[in-house]
N, C-alpha and C. Protein backbone atom coordinates (compact mmCIF):
# COMPACT_ATOMS: atom_id res chain seq x y z
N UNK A 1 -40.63 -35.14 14.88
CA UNK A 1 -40.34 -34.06 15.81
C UNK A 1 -38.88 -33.61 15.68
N UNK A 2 -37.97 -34.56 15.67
CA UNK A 2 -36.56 -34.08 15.67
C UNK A 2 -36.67 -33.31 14.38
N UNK A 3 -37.06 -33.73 13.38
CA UNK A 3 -37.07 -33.33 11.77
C UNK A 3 -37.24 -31.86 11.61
N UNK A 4 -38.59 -31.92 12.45
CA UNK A 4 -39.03 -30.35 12.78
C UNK A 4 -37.75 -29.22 13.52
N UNK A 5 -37.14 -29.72 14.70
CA UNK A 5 -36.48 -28.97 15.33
C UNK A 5 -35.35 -28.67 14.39
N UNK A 6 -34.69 -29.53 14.00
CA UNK A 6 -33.91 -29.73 13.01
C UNK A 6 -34.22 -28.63 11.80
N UNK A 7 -34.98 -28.50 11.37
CA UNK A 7 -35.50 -27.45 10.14
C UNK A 7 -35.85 -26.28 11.04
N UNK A 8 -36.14 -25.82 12.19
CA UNK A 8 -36.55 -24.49 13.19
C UNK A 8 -34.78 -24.23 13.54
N UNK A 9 -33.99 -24.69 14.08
CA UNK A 9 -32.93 -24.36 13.95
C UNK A 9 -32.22 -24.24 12.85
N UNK A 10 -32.17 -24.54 11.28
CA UNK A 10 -31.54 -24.32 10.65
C UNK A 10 -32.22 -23.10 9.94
N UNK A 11 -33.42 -22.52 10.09
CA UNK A 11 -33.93 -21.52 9.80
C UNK A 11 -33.60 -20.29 10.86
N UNK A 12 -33.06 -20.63 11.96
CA UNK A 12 -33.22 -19.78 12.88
C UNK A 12 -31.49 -19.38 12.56
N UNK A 13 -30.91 -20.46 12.30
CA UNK A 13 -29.32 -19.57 12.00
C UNK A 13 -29.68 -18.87 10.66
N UNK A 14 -29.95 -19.00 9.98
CA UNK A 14 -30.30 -18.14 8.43
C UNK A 14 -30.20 -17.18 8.29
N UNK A 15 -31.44 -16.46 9.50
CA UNK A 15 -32.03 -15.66 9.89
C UNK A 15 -30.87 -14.64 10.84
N UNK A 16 -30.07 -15.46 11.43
CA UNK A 16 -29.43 -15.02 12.37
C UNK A 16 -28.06 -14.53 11.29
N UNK A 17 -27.70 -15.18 10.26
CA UNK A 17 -26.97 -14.83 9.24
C UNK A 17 -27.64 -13.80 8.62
N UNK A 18 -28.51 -13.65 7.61
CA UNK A 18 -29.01 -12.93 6.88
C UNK A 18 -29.02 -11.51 7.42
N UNK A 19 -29.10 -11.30 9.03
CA UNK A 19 -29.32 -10.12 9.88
C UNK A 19 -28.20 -10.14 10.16
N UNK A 20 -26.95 -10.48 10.25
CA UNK A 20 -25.42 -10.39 10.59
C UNK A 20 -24.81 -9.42 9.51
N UNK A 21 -25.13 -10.26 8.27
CA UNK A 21 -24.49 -10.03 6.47
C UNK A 21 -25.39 -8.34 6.10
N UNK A 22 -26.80 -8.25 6.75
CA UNK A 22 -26.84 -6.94 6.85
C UNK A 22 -26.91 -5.84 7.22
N UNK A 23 -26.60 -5.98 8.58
CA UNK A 23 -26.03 -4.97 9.31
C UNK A 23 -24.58 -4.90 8.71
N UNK A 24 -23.88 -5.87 7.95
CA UNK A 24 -22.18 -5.46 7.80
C UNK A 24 -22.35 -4.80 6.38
N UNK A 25 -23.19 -4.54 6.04
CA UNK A 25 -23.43 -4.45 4.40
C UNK A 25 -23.74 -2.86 4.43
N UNK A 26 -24.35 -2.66 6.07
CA UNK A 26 -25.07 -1.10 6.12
C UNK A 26 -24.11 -0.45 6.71
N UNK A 27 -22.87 -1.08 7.74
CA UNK A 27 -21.88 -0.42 8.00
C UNK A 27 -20.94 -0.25 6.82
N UNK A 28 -20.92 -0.93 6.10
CA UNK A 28 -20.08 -1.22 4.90
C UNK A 28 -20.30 0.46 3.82
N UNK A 29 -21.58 0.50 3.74
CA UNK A 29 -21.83 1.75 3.19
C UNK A 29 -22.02 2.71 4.09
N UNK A 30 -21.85 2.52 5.13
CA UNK A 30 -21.98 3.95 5.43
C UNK A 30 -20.10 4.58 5.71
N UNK A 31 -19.95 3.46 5.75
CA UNK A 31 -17.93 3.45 5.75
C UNK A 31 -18.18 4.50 4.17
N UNK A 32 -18.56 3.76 3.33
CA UNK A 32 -18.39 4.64 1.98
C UNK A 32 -18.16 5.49 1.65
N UNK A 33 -19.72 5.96 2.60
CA UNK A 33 -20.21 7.63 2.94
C UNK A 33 -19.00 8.33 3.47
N UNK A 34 -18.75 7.75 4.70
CA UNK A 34 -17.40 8.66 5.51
C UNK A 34 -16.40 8.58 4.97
N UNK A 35 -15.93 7.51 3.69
CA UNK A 35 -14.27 7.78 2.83
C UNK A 35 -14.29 8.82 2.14
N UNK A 36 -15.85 9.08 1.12
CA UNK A 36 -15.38 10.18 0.41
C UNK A 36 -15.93 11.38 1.11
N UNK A 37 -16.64 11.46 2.42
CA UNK A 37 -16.01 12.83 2.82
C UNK A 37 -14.72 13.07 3.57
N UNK A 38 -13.75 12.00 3.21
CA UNK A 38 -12.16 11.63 3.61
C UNK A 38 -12.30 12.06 5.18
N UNK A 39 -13.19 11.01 5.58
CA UNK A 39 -13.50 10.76 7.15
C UNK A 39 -12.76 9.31 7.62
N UNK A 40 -11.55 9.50 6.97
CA UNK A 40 -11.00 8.05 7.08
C UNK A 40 -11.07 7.06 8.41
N UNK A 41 -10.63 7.40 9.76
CA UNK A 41 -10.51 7.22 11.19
C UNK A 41 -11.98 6.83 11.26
N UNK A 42 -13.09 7.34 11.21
CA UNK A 42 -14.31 7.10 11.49
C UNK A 42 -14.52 5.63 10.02
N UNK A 43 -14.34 5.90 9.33
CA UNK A 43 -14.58 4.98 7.89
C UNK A 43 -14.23 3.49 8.22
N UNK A 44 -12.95 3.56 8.91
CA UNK A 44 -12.11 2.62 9.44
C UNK A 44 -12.67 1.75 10.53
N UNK A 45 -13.36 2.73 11.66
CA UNK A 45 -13.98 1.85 12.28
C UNK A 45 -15.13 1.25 12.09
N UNK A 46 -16.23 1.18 11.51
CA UNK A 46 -17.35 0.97 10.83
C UNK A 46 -16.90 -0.19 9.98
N UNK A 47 -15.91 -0.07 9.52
CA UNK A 47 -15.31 -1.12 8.27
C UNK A 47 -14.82 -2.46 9.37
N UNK A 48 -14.18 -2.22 10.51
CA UNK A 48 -13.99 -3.10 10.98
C UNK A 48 -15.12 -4.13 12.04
N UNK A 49 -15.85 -3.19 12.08
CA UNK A 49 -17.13 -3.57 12.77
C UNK A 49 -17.72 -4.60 12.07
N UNK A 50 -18.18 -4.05 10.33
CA UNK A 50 -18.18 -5.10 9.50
C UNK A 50 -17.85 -6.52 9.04
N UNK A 51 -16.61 -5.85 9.21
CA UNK A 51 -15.64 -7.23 9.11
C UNK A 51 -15.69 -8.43 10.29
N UNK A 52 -15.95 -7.45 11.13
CA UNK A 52 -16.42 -8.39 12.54
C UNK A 52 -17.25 -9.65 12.09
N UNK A 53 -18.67 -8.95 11.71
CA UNK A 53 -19.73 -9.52 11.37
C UNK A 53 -20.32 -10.52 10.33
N UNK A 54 -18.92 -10.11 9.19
CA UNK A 54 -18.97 -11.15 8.43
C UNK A 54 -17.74 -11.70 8.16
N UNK A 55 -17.18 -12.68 9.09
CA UNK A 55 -16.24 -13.42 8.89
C UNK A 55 -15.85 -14.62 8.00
N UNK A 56 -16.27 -14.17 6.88
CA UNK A 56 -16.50 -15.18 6.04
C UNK A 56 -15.89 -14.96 4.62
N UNK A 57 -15.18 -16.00 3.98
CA UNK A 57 -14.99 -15.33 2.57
C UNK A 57 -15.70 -15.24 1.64
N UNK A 58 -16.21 -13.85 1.14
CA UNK A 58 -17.12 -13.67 0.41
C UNK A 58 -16.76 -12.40 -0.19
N UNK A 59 -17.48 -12.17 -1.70
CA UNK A 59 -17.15 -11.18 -2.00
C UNK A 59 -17.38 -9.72 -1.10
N UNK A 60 -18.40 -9.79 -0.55
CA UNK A 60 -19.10 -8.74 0.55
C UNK A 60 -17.77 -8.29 1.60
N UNK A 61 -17.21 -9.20 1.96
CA UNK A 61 -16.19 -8.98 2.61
C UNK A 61 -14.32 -8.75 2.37
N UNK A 62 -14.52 -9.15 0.87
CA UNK A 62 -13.60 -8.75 0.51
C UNK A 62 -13.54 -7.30 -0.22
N UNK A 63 -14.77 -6.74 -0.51
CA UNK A 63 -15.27 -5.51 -0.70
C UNK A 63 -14.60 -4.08 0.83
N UNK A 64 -15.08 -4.96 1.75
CA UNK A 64 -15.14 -4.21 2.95
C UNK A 64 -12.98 -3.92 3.56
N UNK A 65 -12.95 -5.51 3.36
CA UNK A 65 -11.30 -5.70 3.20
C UNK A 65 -10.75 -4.44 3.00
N UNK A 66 -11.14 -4.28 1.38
CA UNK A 66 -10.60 -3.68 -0.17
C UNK A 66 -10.51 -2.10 0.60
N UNK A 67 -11.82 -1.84 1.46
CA UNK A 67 -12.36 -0.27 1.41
C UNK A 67 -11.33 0.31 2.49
N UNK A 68 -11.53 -0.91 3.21
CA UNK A 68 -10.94 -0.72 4.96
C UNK A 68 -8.95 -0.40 4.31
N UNK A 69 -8.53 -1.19 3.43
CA UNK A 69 -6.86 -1.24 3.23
C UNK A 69 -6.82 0.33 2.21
N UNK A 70 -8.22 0.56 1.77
CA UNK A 70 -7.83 1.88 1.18
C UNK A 70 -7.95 3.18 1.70
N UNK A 71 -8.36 2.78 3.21
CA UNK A 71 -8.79 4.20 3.74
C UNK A 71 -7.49 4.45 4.90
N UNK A 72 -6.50 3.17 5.29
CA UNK A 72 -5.37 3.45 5.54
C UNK A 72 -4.33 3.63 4.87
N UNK A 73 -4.69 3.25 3.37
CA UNK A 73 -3.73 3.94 2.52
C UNK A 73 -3.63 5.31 2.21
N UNK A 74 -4.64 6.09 2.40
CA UNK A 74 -5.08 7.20 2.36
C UNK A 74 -4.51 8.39 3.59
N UNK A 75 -4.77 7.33 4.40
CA UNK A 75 -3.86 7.68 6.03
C UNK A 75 -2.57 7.51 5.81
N UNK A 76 -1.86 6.82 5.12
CA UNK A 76 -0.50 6.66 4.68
C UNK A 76 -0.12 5.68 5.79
N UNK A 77 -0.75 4.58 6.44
CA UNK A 77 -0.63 3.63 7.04
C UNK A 77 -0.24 2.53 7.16
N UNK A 78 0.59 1.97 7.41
CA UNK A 78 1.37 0.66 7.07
C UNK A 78 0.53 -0.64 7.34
N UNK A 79 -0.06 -0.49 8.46
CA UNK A 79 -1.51 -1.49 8.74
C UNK A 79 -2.37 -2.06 7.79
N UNK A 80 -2.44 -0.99 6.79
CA UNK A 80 -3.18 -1.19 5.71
C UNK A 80 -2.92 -2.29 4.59
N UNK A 81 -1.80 -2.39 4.65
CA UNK A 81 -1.64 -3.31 3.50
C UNK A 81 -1.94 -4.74 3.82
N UNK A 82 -2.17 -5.10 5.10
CA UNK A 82 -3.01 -6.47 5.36
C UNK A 82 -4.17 -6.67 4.89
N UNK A 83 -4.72 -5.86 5.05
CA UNK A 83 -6.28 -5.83 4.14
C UNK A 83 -6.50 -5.20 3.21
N UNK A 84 -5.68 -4.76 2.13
CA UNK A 84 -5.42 -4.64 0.73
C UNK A 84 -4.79 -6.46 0.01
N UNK A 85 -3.77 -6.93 1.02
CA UNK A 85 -3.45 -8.00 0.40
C UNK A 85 -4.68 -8.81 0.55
N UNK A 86 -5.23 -9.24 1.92
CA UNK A 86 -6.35 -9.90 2.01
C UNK A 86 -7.38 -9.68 1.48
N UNK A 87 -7.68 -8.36 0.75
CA UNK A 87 -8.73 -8.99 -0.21
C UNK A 87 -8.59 -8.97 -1.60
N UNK A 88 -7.30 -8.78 -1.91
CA UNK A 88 -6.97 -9.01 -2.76
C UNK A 88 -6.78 -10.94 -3.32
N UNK A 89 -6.28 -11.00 -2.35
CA UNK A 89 -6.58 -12.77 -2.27
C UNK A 89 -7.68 -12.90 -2.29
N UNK A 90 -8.00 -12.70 -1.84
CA UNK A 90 -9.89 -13.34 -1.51
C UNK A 90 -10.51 -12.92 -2.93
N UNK A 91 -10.39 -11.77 -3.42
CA UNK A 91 -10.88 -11.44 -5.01
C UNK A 91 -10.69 -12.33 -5.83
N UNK A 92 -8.91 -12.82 -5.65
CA UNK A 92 -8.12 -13.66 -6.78
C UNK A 92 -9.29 -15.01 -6.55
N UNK A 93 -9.47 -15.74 -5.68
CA UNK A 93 -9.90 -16.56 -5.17
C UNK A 93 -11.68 -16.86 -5.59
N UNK A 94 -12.32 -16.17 -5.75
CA UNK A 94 -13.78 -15.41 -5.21
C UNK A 94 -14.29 -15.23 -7.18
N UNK A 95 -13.05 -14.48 -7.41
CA UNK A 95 -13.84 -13.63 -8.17
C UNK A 95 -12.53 -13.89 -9.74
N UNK A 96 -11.99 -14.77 -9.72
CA UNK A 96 -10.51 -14.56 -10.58
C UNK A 96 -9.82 -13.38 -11.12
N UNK A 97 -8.62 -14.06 -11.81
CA UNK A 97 -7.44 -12.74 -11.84
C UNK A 97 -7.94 -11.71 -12.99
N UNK A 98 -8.38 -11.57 -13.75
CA UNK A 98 -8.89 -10.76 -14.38
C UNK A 98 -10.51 -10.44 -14.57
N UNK A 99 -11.04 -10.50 -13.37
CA UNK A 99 -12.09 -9.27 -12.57
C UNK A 99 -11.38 -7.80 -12.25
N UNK A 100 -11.98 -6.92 -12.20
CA UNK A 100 -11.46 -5.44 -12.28
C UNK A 100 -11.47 -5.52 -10.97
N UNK A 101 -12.32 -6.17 -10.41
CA UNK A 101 -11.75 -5.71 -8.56
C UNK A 101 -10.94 -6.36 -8.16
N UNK A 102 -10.42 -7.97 -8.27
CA UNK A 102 -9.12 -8.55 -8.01
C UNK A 102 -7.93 -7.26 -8.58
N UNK A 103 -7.88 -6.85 -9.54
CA UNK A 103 -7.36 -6.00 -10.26
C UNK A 103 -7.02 -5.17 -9.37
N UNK A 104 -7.80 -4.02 -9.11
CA UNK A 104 -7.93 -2.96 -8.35
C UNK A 104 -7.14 -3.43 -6.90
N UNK A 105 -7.81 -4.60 -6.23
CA UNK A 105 -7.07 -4.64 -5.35
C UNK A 105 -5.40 -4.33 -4.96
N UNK A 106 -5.21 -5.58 -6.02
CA UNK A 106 -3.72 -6.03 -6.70
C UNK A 106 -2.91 -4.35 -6.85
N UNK A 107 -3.80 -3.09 -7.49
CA UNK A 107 -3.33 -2.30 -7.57
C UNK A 107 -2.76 -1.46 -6.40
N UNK A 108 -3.64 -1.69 -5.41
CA UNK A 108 -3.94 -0.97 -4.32
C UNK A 108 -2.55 -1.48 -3.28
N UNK A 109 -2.34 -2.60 -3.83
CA UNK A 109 -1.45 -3.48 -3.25
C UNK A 109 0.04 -2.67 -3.71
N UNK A 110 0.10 -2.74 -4.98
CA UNK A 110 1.10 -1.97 -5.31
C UNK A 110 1.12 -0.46 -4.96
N UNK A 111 0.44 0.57 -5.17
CA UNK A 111 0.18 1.78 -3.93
C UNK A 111 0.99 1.46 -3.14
N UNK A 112 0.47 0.55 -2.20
CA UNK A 112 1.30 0.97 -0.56
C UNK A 112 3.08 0.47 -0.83
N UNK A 113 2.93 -0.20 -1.50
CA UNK A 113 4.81 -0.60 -1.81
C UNK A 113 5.34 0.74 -2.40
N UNK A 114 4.58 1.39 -3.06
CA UNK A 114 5.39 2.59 -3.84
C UNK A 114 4.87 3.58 -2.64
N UNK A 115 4.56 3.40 -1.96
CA UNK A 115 3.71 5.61 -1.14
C UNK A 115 3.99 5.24 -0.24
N UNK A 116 3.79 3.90 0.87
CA UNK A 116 4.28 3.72 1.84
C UNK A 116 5.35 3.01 2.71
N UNK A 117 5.35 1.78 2.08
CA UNK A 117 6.86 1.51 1.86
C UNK A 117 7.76 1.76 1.48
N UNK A 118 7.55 2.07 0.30
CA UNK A 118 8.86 2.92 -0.32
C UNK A 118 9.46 1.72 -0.91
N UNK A 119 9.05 0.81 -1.12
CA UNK A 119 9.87 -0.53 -1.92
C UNK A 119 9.35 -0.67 -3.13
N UNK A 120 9.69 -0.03 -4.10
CA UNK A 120 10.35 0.35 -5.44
C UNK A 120 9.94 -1.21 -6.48
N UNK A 121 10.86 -1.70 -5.99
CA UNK A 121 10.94 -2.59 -6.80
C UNK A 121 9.66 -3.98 -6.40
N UNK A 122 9.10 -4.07 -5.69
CA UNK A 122 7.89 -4.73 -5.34
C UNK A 122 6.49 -4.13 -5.83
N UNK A 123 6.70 -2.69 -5.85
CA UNK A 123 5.41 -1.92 -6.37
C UNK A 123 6.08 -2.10 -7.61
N UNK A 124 7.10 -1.73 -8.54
CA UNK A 124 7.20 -2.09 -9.85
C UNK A 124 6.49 -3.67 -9.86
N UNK A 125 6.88 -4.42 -9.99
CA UNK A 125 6.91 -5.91 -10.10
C UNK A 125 5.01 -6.74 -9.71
N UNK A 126 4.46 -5.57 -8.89
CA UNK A 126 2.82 -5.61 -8.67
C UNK A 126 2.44 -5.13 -9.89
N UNK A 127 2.73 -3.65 -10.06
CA UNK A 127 2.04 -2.64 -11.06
C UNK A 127 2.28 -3.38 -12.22
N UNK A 128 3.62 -4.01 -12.90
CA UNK A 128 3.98 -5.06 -14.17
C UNK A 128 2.72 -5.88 -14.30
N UNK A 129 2.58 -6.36 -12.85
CA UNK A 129 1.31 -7.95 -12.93
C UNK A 129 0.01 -6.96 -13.31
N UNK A 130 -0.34 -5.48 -12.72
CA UNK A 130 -1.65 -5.57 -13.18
C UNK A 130 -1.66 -5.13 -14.43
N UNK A 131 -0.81 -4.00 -15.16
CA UNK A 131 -1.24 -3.93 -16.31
C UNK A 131 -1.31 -5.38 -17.24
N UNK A 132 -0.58 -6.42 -16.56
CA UNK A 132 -0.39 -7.17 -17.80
C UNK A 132 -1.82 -8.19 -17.43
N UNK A 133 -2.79 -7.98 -16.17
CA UNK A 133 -3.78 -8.46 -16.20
C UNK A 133 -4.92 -7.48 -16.87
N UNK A 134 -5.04 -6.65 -16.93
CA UNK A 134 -5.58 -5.73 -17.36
C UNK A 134 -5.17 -5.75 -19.23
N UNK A 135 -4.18 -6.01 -19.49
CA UNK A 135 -3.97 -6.31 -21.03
C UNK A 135 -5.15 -7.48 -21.27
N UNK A 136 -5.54 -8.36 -20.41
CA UNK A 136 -5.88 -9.33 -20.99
C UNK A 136 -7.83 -9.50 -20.79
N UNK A 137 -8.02 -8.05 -20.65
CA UNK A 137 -9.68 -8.16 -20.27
C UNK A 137 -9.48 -7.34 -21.62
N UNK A 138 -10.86 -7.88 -22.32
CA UNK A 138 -11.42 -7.25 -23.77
C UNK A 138 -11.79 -6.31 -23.63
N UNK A 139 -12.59 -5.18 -22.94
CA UNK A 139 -12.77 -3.96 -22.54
C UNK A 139 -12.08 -3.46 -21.45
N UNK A 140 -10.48 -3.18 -22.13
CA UNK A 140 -9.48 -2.25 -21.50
C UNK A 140 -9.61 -0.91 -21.35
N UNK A 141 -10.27 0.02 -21.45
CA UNK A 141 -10.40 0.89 -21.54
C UNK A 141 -11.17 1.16 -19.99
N UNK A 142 -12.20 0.33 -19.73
CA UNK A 142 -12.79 0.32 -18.13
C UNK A 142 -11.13 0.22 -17.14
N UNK A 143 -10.90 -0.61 -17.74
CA UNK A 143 -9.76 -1.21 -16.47
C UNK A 143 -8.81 -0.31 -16.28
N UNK A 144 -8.22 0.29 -17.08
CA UNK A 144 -7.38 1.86 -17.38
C UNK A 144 -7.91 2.89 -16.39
N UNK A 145 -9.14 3.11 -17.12
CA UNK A 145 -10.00 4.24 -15.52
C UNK A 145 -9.68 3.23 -14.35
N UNK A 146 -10.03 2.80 -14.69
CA UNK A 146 -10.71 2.47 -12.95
C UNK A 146 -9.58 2.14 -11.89
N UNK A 147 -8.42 2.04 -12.84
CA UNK A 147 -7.21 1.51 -11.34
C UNK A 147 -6.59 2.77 -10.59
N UNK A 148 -7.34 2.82 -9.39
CA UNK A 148 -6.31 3.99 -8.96
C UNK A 148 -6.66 4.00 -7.40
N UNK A 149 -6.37 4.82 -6.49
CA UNK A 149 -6.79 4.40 -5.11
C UNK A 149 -8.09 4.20 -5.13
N UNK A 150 -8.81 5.21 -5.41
CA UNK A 150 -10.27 5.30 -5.39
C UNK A 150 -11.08 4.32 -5.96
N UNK A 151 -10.07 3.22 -6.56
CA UNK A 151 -11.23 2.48 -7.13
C UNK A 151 -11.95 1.09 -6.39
N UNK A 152 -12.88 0.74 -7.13
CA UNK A 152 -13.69 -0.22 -5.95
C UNK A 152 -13.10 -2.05 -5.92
């Protein structure tokens, strides 16, 4: 009997996860939807709603991180760079340093030092680290496109 309850509750959090991870997955895209009709303010909140929901480190959420630090970069927001760095860690972490989205992050990271900070020499010294991570993926030519605000 305990065995049983024991296996009904660990199915019942699952369940209770699985329905958490996708409701943040459907706010997550619909954030998407509202960045590129540069509905940033609305994008933002949806993203954090998300984030609510999945408090966990995972790529899913460092995705949402990534979207949420780029749609206040976009706002020209200083806020933003907490969750550009944070999922940028979480990428490094998750996904290692030469994945295009650790990458991207990392880039995104450098962005706000050069557009919104204005600290020069920290966005140099980011932007140095990604091309020279980006030197080191065999299909450079993806990684070239793809670094720029917009990327994922």
């Amino acid at each position: 009997m305990r065995q049983f309850i024991l296996s009904l509750l660990a199915c019942l959090c699952l369940t209770a996860y699985s329905q958490t991870t996708s409701q943040a997955d459907l706010l997550v895209e619909e954030a998407q939807k509202l960045e590129s009709k540069q509905d940033y303010p609305t994008a933002i909140t949806k993203l954090k709603q998300a984030d609510e929901l999945g408090k966990t480190q995972s790529a899913e959420r460092a995705t949402c991180l990534h979207i949420l630090g780029r749609c206040y970069l976009n706002l020209e927001r200083p806020e933003g760079l907490t969750y550009t760095q944070m999922a940028a860690d979480m990428r490094k972490t998750i996904l290692g340093e030469t994945n295009i989205k650790y990458i991207s992050s990392l880039n995104n990271t450098g962005l706000y030092y050069l557009t919104v900070a204005k600290d020069y020499p920290k966005a140099a010294e980011i932007h140095s680290k990604t091309w020279e991570l980006c030197s080191r993926i065999p299909n450079r030519h993806s990684c070239f496109i793809s670094i720029s605000p917009a990327a994922t």
